[in-house]
Protein backbone atom coordinates (compact mmCIF):
# COMPACT_ATOMS: atom_id res chain seq x y z
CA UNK A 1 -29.52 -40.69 -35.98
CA UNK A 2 -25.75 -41.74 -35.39
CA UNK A 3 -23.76 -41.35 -38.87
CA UNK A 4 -20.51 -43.65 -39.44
CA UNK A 5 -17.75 -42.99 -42.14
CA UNK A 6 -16.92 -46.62 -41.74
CA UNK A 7 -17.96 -49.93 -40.72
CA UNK A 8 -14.91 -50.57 -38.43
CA UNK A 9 -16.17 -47.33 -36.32
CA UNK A 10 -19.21 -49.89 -35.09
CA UNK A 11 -19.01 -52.39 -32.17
CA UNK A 12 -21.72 -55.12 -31.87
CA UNK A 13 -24.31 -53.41 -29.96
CA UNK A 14 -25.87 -55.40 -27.12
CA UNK A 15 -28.86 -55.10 -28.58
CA UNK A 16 -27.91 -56.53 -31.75
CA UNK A 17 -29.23 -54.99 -35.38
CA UNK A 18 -31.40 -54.32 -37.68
CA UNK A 19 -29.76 -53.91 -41.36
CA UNK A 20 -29.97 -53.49 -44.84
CA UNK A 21 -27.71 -52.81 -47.32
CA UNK A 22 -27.53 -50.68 -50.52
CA UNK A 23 -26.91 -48.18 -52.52
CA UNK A 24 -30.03 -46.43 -52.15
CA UNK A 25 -29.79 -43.81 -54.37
CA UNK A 26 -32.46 -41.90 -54.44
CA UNK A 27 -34.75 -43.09 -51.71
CA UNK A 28 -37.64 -44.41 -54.16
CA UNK A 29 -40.44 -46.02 -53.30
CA UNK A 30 -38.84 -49.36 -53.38
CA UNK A 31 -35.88 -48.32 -50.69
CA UNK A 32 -38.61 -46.98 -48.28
CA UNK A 33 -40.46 -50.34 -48.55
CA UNK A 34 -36.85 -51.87 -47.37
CA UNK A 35 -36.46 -49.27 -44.85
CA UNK A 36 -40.31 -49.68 -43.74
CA UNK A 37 -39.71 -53.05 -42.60
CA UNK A 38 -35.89 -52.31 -41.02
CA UNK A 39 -37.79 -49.73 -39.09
CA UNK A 40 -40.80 -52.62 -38.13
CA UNK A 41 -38.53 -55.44 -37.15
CA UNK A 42 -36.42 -53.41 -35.19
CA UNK A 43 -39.23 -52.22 -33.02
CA UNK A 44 -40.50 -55.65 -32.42
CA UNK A 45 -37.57 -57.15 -31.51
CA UNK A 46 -35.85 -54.41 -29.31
CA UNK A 47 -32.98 -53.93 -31.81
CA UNK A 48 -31.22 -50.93 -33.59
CA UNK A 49 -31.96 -50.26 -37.03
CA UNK A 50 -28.79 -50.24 -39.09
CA UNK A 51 -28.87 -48.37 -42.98
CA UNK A 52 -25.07 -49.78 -44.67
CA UNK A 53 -24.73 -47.60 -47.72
CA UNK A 54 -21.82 -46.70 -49.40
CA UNK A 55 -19.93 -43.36 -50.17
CA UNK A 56 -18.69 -43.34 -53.22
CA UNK A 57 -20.09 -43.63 -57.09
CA UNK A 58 -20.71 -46.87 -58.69
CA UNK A 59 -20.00 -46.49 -62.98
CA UNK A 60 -23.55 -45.43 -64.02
CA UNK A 61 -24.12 -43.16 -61.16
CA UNK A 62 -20.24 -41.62 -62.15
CA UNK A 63 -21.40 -41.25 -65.78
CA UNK A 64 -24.10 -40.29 -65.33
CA UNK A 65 -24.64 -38.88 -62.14
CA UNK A 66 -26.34 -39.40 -58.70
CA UNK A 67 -30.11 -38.59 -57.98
CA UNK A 68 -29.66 -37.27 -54.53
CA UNK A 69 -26.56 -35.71 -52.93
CA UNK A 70 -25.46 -37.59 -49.48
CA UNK A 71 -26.59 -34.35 -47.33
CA UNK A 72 -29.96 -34.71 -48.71
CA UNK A 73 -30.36 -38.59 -48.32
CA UNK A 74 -28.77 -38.26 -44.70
CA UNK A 75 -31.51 -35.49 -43.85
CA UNK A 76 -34.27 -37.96 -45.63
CA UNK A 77 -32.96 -41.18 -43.35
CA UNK A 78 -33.18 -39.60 -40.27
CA UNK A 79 -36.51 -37.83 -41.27
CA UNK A 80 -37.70 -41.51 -41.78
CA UNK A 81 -36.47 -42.37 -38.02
CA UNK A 82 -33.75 -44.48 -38.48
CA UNK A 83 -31.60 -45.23 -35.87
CA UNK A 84 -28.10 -45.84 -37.30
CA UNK A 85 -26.53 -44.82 -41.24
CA UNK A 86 -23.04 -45.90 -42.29
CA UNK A 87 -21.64 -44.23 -45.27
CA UNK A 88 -19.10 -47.28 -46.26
CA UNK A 89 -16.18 -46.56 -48.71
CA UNK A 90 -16.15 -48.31 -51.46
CA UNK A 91 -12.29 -48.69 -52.24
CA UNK A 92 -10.49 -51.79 -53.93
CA UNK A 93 -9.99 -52.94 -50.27
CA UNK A 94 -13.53 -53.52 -49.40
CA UNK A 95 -14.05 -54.14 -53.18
CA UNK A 96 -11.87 -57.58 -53.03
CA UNK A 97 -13.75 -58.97 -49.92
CA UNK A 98 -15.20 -62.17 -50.56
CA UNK A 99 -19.42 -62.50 -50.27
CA UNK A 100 -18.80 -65.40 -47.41
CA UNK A 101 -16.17 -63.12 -45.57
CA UNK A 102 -18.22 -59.85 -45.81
CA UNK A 103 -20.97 -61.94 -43.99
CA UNK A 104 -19.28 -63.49 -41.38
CA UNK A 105 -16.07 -60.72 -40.64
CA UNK A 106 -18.58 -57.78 -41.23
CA UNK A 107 -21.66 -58.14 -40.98
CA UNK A 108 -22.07 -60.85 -38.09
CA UNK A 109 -18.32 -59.80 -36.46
CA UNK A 110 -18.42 -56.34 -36.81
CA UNK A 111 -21.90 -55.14 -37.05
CA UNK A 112 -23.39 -57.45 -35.18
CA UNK A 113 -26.50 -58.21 -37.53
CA UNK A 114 -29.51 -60.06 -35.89
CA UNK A 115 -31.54 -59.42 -38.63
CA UNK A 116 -31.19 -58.32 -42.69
CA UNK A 117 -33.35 -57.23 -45.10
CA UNK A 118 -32.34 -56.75 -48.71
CA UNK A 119 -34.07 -56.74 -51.88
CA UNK A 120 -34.62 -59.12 -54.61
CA UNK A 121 -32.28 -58.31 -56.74
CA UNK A 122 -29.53 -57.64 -53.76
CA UNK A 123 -25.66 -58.40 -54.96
CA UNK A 124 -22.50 -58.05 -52.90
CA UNK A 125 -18.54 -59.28 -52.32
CA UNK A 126 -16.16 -59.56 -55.14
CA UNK A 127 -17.34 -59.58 -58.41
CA UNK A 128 -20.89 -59.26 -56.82
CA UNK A 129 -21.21 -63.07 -56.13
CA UNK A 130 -23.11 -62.90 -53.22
CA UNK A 131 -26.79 -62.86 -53.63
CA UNK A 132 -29.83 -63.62 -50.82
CA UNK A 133 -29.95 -67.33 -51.65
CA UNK A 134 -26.41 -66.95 -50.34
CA UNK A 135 -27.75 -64.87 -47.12
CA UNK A 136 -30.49 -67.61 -46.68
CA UNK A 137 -28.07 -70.41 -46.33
CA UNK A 138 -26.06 -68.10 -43.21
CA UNK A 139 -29.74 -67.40 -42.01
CA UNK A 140 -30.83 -71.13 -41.99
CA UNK A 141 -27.45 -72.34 -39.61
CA UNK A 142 -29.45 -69.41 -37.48
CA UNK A 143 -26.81 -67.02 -37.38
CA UNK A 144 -29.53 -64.11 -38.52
CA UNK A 145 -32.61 -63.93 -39.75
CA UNK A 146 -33.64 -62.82 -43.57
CA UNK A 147 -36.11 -60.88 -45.42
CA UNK A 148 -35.68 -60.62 -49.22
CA UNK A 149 -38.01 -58.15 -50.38
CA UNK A 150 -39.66 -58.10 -53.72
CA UNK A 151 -39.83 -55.48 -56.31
CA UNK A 152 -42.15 -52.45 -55.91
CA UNK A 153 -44.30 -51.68 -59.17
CA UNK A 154 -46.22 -48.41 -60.20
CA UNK A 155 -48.32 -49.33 -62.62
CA UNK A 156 -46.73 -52.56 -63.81
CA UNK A 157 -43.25 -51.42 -64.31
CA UNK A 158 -40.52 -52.28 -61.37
CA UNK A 159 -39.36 -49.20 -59.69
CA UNK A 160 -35.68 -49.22 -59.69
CA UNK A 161 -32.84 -46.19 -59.61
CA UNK A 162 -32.04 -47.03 -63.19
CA UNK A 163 -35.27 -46.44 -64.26
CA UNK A 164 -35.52 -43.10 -62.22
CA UNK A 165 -32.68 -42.22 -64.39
CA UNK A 166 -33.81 -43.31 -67.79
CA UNK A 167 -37.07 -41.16 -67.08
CA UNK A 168 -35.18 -37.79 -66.57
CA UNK A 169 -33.19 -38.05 -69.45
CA UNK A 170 -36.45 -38.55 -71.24
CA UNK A 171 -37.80 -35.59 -69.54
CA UNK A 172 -40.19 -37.95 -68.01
CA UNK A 173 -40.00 -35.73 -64.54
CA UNK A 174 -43.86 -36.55 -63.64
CA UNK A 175 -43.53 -40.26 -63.83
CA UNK A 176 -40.06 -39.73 -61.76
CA UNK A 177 -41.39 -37.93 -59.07
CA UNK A 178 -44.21 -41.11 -58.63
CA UNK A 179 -41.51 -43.64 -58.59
CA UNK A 180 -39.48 -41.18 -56.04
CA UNK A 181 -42.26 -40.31 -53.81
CA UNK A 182 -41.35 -36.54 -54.21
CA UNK A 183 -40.34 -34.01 -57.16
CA UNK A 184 -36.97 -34.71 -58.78
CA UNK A 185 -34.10 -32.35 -56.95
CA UNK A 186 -30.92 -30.45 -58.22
CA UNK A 187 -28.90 -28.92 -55.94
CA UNK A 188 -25.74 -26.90 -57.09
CA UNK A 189 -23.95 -23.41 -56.46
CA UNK A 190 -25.02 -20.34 -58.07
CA UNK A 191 -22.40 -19.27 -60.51
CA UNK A 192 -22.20 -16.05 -62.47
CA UNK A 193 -23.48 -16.44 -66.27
CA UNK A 194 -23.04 -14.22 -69.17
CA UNK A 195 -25.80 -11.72 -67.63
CA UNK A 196 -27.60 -12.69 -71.28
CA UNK A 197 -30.96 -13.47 -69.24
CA UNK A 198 -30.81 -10.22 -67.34
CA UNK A 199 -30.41 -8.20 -70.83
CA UNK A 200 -33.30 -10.43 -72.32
CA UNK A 201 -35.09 -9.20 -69.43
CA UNK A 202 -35.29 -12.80 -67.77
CA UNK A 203 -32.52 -13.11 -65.32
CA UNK A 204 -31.32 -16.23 -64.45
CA UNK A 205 -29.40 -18.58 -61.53
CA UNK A 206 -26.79 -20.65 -63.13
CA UNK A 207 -25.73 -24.25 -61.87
CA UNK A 208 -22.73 -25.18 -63.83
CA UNK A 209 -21.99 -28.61 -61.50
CA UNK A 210 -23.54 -30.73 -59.60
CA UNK A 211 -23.19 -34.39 -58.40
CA UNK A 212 -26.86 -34.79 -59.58
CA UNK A 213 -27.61 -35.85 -62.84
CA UNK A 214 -28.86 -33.13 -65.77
CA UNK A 215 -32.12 -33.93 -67.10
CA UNK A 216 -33.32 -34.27 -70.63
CA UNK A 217 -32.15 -30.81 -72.21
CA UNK A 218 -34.74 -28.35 -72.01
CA UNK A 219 -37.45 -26.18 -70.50
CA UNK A 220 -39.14 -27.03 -66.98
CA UNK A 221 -41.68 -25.75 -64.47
CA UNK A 222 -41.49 -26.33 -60.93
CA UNK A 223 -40.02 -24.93 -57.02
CA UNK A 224 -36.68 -23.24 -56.57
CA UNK A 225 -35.52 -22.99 -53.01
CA UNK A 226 -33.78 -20.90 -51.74
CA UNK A 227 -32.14 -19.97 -48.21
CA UNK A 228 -35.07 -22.27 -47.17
CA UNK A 229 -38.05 -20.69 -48.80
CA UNK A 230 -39.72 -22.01 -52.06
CA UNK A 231 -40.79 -19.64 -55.25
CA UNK A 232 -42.45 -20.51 -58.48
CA UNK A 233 -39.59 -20.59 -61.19
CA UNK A 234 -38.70 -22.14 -64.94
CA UNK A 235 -35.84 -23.58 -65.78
CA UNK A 236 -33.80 -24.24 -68.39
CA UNK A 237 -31.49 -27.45 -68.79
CA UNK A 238 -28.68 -27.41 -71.26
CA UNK A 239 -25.60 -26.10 -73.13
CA UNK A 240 -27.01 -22.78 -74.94
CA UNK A 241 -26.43 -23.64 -78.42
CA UNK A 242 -28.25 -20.29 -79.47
CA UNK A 243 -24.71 -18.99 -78.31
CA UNK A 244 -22.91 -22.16 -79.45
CA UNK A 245 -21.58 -23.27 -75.66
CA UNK A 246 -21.24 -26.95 -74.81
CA UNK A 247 -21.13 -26.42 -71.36
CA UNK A 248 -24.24 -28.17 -69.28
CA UNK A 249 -26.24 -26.25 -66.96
CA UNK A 250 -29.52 -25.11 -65.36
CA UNK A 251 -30.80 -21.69 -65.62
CA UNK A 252 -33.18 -20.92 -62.94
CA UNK A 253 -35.65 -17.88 -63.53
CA UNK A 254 -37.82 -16.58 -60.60
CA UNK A 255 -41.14 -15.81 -61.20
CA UNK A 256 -41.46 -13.32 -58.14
CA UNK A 257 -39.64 -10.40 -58.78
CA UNK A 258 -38.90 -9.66 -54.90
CA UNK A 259 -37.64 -13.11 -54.42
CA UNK A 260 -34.47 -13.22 -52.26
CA UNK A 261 -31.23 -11.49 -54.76
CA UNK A 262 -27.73 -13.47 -55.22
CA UNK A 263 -28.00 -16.54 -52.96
CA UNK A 264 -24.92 -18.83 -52.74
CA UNK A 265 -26.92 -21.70 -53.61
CA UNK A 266 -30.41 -23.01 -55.29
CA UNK A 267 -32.31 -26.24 -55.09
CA UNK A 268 -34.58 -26.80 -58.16
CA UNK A 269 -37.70 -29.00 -57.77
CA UNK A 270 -38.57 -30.48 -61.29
CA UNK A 271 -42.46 -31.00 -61.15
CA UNK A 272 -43.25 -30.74 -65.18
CA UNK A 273 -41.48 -30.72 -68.78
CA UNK A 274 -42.46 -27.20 -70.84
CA UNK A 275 -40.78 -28.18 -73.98
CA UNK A 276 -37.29 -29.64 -75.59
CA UNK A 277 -34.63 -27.26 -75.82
CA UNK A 278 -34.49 -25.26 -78.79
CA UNK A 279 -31.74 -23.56 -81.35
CA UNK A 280 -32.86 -19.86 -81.93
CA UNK A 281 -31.35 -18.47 -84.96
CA UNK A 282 -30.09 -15.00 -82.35
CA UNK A 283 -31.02 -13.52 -78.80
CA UNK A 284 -33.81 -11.74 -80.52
CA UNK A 285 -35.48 -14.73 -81.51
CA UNK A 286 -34.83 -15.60 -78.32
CA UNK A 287 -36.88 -13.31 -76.72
């Protein structure tokens, strides 16, 4: 899979492409329905298959943060067998471009779009005017053709990013890995702690950042990874008020005791919720 840092690194390809467009954060089920048919169409047709995404945080995913990191949803695209990903920044340059200019300079100039597919709820250009019944009225003077896809449900309810979210600060990480197809990730760098786990006879990883978002404070079981092999852990997600510390982070505790020592990096799986964190009255207590 060819990755671009910019949609003016693309020339029209002769045989024309694929696209959608999106943030795509988190590859749910309802992005691989999009990509699905991307993949579909541009088999049938003899085209390249285009993902447009954009590099950059939009103001939920900054507050909150994202729910993959762009090295994991790069390896996941090309795992999926697209053909083409462009990682567009989103500055106050492309920010200001009109929805009717973005069509025609960009995506018809530029990428050289035979075919889109976006979802239902698709919005783009300034101020987010541009919406597929915009798209269908470029498709109908044939200058691409359009598929608007509709909403994915599990169980009734739409699957959307923003719902992803709202689960895992619930500590809803069950019903979050349905809607994402896979257990909820978070990647960081291993950090030295206070060494209170170790004295307590549990010693821990420590994540102190991460462009992932935190889930609901408290106690999980699931997978740690690390230096590409996966062991049974628990983890903690929090601030440590026991010790009165504000600072958010996840504690990672191996259950094998000859798992790999002091790697530069974990990757916790989240597969269920144990219980809501909890104020011990000392480190006794805590035990």
């Amino acid at each position: 899979m060819r990755v671009y840092q910019d949609h003016l690194e693309l020339t029209p390809s002769d045989q024309g492409r694929v696209v959608t467009i999106g943030n795509f954060d988190g590859l749910h089920l309802g992005h691989r329905r999009l990509f699905r048919e991307v993949r579909e169409l541009a088999v049938s047709k003899g085209l390249r298959s285009l993902v447009f995404t954009f590099a950059g945080h939009s103001r939920q995913q900054e507050h909150q943060g994202l729910l993959q990191s762009l090295a994991e949803k790069t390896d996941q695209l090309e795992r999926l067998g697209l053909d083409e990903l462009l990682y567009q920044p989103f500055d106050q340059t492309f920010a200001a471009i009109e929805a009717e200019d973005f069509v025609r300079q960009v995506l018809i100039e530029q990428v050289g779009v035979r075919a889109l597919v976006v979802g239902y709820n698709f919005r783009f250009g300034r101020q987010a005017r541009g919406t597929p019944a915009l798209l269908s009225d470029f498709a109908q003077q044939r200058a691409f053709s359009l598929t608007v896809i509709e909403p994915v449900r599990w169980e009734g309810a739409i699957v959307s990013s923003t719902a992803i979210r709202h689960l895992l600060l619930s500590g809803e990480v069950e019903l979050a890995r349905a809607y994402l197809g896979r257990p909820y990730r978070l990647t960081g760098e291993v950090l030295a702690g206070a060494s209170r786990g170790r004295t307590l006879s549990y010693p821990t990883l420590n994540v102190y950042k991460s462009d992932c978002l935190f889930p609901r404070p408290g106690v999980y079981g699931g997978w740690a990874r690390l230096k590409g092999a996966d062991h049974a852990a628990i983890a903690y997600v929090g601030s440590c008020p026991t010790f009165r510390e504000e600072r958010q982070r996840l504690e990672v505790h191996l259950l094998d005791p000859l798992a790999v020592t002091e790697p530069k990096e974990v990757c916790f799986e989240f597969l269920n919720f144990v219980r809501p964190e909890r104020v011990f009255a000392d480190a006794e207590e805590l035990k």
